[in-house]
C-alpha atoms as a PDB file:
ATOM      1  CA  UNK A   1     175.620 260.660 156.139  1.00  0.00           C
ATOM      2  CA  UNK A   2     177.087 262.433 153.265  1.00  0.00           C
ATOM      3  CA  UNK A   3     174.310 261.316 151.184  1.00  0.00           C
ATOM      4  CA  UNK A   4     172.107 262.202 153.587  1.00  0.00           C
ATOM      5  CA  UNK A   5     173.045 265.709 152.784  1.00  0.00           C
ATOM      6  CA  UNK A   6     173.270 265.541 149.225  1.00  0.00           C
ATOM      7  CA  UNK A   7     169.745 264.406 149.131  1.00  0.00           C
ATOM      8  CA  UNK A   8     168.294 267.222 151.327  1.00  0.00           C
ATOM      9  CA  UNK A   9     170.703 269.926 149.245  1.00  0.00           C
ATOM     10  CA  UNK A  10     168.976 268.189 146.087  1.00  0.00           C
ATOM     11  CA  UNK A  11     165.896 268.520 147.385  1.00  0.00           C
ATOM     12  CA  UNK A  12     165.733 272.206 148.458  1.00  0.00           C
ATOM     13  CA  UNK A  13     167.034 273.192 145.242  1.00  0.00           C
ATOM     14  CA  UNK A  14     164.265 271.295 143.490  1.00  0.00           C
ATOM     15  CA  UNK A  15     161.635 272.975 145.749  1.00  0.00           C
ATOM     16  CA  UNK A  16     163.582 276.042 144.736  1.00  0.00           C
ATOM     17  CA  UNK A  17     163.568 275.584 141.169  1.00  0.00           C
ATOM     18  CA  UNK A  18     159.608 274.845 141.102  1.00  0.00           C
ATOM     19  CA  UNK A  19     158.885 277.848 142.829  1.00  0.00           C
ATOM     20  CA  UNK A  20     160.515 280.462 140.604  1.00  0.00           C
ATOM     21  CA  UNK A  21     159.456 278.498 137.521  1.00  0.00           C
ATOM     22  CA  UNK A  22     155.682 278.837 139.263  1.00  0.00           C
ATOM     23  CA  UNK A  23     156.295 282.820 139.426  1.00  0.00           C
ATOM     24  CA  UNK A  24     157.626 282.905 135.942  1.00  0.00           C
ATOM     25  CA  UNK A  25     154.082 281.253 134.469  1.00  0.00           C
ATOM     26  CA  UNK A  26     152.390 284.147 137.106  1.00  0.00           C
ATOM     27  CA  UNK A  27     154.453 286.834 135.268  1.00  0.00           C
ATOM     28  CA  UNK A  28     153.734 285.299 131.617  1.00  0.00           C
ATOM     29  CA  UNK A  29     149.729 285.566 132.730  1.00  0.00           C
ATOM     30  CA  UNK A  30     149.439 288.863 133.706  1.00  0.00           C
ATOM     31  CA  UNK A  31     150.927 289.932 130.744  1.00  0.00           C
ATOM     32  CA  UNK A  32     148.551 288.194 128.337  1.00  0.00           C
ATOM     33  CA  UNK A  33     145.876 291.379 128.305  1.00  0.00           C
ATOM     34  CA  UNK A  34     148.766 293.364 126.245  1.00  0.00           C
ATOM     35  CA  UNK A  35     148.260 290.016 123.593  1.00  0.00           C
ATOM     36  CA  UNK A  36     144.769 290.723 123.267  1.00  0.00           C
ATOM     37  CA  UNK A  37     145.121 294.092 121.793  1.00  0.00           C
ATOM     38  CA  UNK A  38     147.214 292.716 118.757  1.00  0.00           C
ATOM     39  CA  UNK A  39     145.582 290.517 116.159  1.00  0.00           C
ATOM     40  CA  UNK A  40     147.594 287.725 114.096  1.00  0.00           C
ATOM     41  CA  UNK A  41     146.133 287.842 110.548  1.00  0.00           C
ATOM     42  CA  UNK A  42     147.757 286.164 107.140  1.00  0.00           C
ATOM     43  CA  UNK A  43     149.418 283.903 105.916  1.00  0.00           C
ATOM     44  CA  UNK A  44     152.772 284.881 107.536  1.00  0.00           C
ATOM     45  CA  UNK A  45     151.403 285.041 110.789  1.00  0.00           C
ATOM     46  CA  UNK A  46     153.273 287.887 111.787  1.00  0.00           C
ATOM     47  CA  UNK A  47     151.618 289.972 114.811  1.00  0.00           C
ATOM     48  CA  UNK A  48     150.345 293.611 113.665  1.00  0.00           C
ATOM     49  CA  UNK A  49     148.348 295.997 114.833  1.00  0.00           C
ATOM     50  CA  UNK A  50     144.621 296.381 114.123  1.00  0.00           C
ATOM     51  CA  UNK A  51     143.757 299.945 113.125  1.00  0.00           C
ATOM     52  CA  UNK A  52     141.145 301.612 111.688  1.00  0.00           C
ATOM     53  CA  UNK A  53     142.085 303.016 108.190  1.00  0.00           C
ATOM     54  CA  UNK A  54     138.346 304.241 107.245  1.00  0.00           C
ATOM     55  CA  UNK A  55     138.251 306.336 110.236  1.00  0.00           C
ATOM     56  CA  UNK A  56     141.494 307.699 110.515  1.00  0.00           C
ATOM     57  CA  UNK A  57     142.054 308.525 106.840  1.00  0.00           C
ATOM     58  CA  UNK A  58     138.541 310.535 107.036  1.00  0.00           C
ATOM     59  CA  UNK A  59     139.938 312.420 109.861  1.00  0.00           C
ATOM     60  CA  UNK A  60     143.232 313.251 107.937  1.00  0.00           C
ATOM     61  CA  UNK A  61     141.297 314.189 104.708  1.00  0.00           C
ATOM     62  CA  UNK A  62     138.433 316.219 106.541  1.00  0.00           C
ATOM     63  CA  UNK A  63     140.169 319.761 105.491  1.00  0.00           C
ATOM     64  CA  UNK A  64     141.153 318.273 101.398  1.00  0.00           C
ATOM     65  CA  UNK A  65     139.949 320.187  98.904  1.00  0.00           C
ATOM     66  CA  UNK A  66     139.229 316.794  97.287  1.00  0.00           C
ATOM     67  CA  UNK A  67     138.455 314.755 100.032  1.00  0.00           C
ATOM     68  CA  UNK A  68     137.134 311.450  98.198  1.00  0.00           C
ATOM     69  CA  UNK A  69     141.002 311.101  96.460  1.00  0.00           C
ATOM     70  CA  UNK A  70     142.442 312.016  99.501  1.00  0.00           C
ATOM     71  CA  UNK A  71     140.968 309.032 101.389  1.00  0.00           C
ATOM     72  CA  UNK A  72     141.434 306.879  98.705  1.00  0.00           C
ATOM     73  CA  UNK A  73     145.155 307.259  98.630  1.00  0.00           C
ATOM     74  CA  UNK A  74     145.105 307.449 102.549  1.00  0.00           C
ATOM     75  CA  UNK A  75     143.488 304.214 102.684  1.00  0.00           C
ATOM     76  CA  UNK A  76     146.046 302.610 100.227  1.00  0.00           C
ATOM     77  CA  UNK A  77     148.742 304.015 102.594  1.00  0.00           C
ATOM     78  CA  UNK A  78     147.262 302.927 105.671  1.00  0.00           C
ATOM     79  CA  UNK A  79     146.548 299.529 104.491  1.00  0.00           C
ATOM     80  CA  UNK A  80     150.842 299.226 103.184  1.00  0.00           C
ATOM     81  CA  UNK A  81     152.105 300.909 106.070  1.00  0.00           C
ATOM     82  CA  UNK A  82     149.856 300.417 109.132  1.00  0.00           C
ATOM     83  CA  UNK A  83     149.932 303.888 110.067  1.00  0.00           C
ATOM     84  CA  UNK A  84     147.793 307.251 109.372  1.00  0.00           C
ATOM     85  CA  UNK A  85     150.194 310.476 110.765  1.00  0.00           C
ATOM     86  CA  UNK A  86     148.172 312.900 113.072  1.00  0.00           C
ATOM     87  CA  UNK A  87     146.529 316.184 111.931  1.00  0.00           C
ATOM     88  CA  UNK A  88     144.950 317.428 108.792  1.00  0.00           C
ATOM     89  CA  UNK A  89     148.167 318.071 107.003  1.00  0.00           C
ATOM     90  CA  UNK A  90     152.099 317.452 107.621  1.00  0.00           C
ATOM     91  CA  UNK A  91     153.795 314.714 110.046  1.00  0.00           C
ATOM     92  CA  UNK A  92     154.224 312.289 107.140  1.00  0.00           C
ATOM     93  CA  UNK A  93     157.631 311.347 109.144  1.00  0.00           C
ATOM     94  CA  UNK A  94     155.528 309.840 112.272  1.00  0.00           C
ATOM     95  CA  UNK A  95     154.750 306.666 110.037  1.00  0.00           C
ATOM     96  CA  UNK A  96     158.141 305.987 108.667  1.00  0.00           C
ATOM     97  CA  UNK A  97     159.920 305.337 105.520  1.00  0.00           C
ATOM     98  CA  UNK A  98     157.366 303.008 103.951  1.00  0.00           C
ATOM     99  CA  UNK A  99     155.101 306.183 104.252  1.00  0.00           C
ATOM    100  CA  UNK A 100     157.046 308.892 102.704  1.00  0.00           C
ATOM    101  CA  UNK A 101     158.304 307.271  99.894  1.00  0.00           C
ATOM    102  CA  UNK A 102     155.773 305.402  99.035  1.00  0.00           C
ATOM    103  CA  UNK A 103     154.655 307.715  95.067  1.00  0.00           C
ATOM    104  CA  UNK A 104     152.188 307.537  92.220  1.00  0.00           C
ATOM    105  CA  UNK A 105     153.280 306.490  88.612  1.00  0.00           C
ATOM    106  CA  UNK A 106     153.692 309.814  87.993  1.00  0.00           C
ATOM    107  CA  UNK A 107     156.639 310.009  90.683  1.00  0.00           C
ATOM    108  CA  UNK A 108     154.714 312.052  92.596  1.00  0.00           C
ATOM    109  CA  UNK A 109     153.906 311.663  97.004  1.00  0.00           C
ATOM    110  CA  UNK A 110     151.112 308.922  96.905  1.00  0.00           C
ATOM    111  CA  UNK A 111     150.599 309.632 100.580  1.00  0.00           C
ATOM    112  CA  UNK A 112     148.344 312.880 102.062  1.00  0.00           C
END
Protein backbone atom coordinates (compact mmCIF):
# COMPACT_ATOMS: atom_id res chain seq x y z
CA UNK A 1 0.00 0.00 0.00
CA UNK A 2 2.77 2.26 0.88
CA UNK A 3 4.21 1.76 -2.42
CA UNK A 4 1.19 2.23 -3.85
CA UNK A 5 1.52 5.77 -2.78
CA UNK A 6 4.98 6.35 -3.47
CA UNK A 7 4.35 5.44 -7.01
CA UNK A 8 1.35 7.80 -7.56
CA UNK A 9 3.44 10.76 -5.48
CA UNK A 10 6.30 9.82 -8.11
CA UNK A 11 4.19 10.03 -10.72
CA UNK A 12 2.43 13.40 -10.22
CA UNK A 13 5.63 14.98 -9.66
CA UNK A 14 6.91 13.65 -12.96
CA UNK A 15 3.76 14.94 -14.76
CA UNK A 16 4.65 18.05 -12.81
CA UNK A 17 8.10 18.36 -13.76
CA UNK A 18 7.26 17.86 -17.67
CA UNK A 19 4.86 20.46 -17.62
CA UNK A 20 6.89 23.40 -16.33
CA UNK A 21 9.90 22.19 -18.32
CA UNK A 22 7.19 22.34 -21.49
CA UNK A 23 6.44 26.16 -20.44
CA UNK A 24 10.07 26.92 -20.02
CA UNK A 25 10.84 25.80 -23.97
CA UNK A 26 7.34 28.15 -24.64
CA UNK A 27 9.11 31.06 -22.83
CA UNK A 28 12.66 30.37 -24.59
CA UNK A 29 10.50 30.60 -28.14
CA UNK A 30 8.87 33.63 -27.83
CA UNK A 31 11.86 35.22 -27.02
CA UNK A 32 13.84 34.16 -30.09
CA UNK A 33 12.55 37.41 -32.34
CA UNK A 34 14.88 39.64 -29.86
CA UNK A 35 17.89 36.96 -31.36
CA UNK A 36 17.14 37.90 -34.73
CA UNK A 37 17.98 41.48 -34.40
CA UNK A 38 21.67 40.67 -33.29
CA UNK A 39 24.12 39.16 -35.74
CA UNK A 40 27.13 36.77 -34.60
CA UNK A 41 30.08 37.71 -36.88
CA UNK A 42 34.05 36.71 -36.34
CA UNK A 43 36.08 34.68 -35.28
CA UNK A 44 35.25 35.12 -31.55
CA UNK A 45 31.78 34.65 -32.04
CA UNK A 46 30.79 37.12 -29.69
CA UNK A 47 27.09 38.60 -30.32
CA UNK A 48 27.14 42.46 -31.45
CA UNK A 49 25.05 44.65 -32.83
CA UNK A 50 24.66 45.36 -36.55
CA UNK A 51 24.70 49.10 -37.26
CA UNK A 52 25.04 51.16 -39.96
CA UNK A 53 28.33 53.23 -39.77
CA UNK A 54 28.00 54.82 -43.48
CA UNK A 55 24.74 56.23 -42.61
CA UNK A 56 25.08 57.33 -39.28
CA UNK A 57 28.54 58.89 -39.56
CA UNK A 58 27.04 60.99 -42.69
CA UNK A 59 24.38 62.16 -40.44
CA UNK A 60 26.91 63.21 -37.66
CA UNK A 61 29.27 64.91 -40.23
CA UNK A 62 26.39 66.65 -42.32
CA UNK A 63 27.17 70.24 -40.54
CA UNK A 64 31.58 69.61 -40.76
CA UNK A 65 33.25 72.06 -42.34
CA UNK A 66 35.24 69.13 -43.79
CA UNK A 67 32.83 66.60 -44.07
CA UNK A 68 34.85 63.83 -46.14
CA UNK A 69 37.58 63.66 -42.89
CA UNK A 70 34.91 63.83 -40.65
CA UNK A 71 33.31 60.60 -41.91
CA UNK A 72 36.38 59.04 -42.35
CA UNK A 73 37.36 59.24 -38.75
CA UNK A 74 33.61 58.59 -37.80
CA UNK A 75 33.68 55.49 -39.67
CA UNK A 76 36.98 54.32 -37.98
CA UNK A 77 35.19 55.05 -34.65
CA UNK A 78 32.10 53.41 -35.42
CA UNK A 79 33.67 50.38 -36.76
CA UNK A 80 36.10 50.14 -32.98
CA UNK A 81 33.39 51.11 -30.87
CA UNK A 82 29.99 50.09 -32.33
CA UNK A 83 28.47 53.28 -31.66
CA UNK A 84 27.91 56.82 -33.54
CA UNK A 85 26.62 59.54 -30.54
CA UNK A 86 23.44 61.53 -31.66
CA UNK A 87 23.45 65.06 -33.19
CA UNK A 88 25.76 67.02 -35.36
CA UNK A 89 28.18 67.86 -32.64
CA UNK A 90 28.76 66.92 -28.76
CA UNK A 91 27.44 63.65 -26.81
CA UNK A 92 30.76 61.88 -27.38
CA UNK A 93 29.95 60.36 -23.70
CA UNK A 94 26.73 58.33 -25.10
CA UNK A 95 29.24 55.75 -26.74
CA UNK A 96 31.56 55.20 -23.88
CA UNK A 97 35.13 55.14 -23.02
CA UNK A 98 36.38 53.33 -26.11
CA UNK A 99 34.89 56.48 -27.89
CA UNK A 100 36.35 59.36 -26.12
CA UNK A 101 39.65 58.31 -25.77
CA UNK A 102 40.15 56.79 -28.62
CA UNK A 103 43.16 59.95 -30.44
CA UNK A 104 45.23 60.51 -33.54
CA UNK A 105 49.13 60.19 -33.50
CA UNK A 106 49.19 63.55 -32.91
CA UNK A 107 47.39 63.02 -29.38
CA UNK A 108 44.68 64.70 -30.54
CA UNK A 109 40.38 63.43 -30.27
CA UNK A 110 40.25 60.92 -33.27
CA UNK A 111 36.51 60.86 -32.78
CA UNK A 112 33.89 63.83 -34.24
Amino acid sequence: MATLRMLLVLLALLVFLAQVSSDFSIEEEEKAPFLSQVTVRGGNRRLMQDIDCGGLCKERCSQHSRPNVCERACGTCCVRCKCVPPGTSGNREVCGKCYTDMVTHGNKTKCP
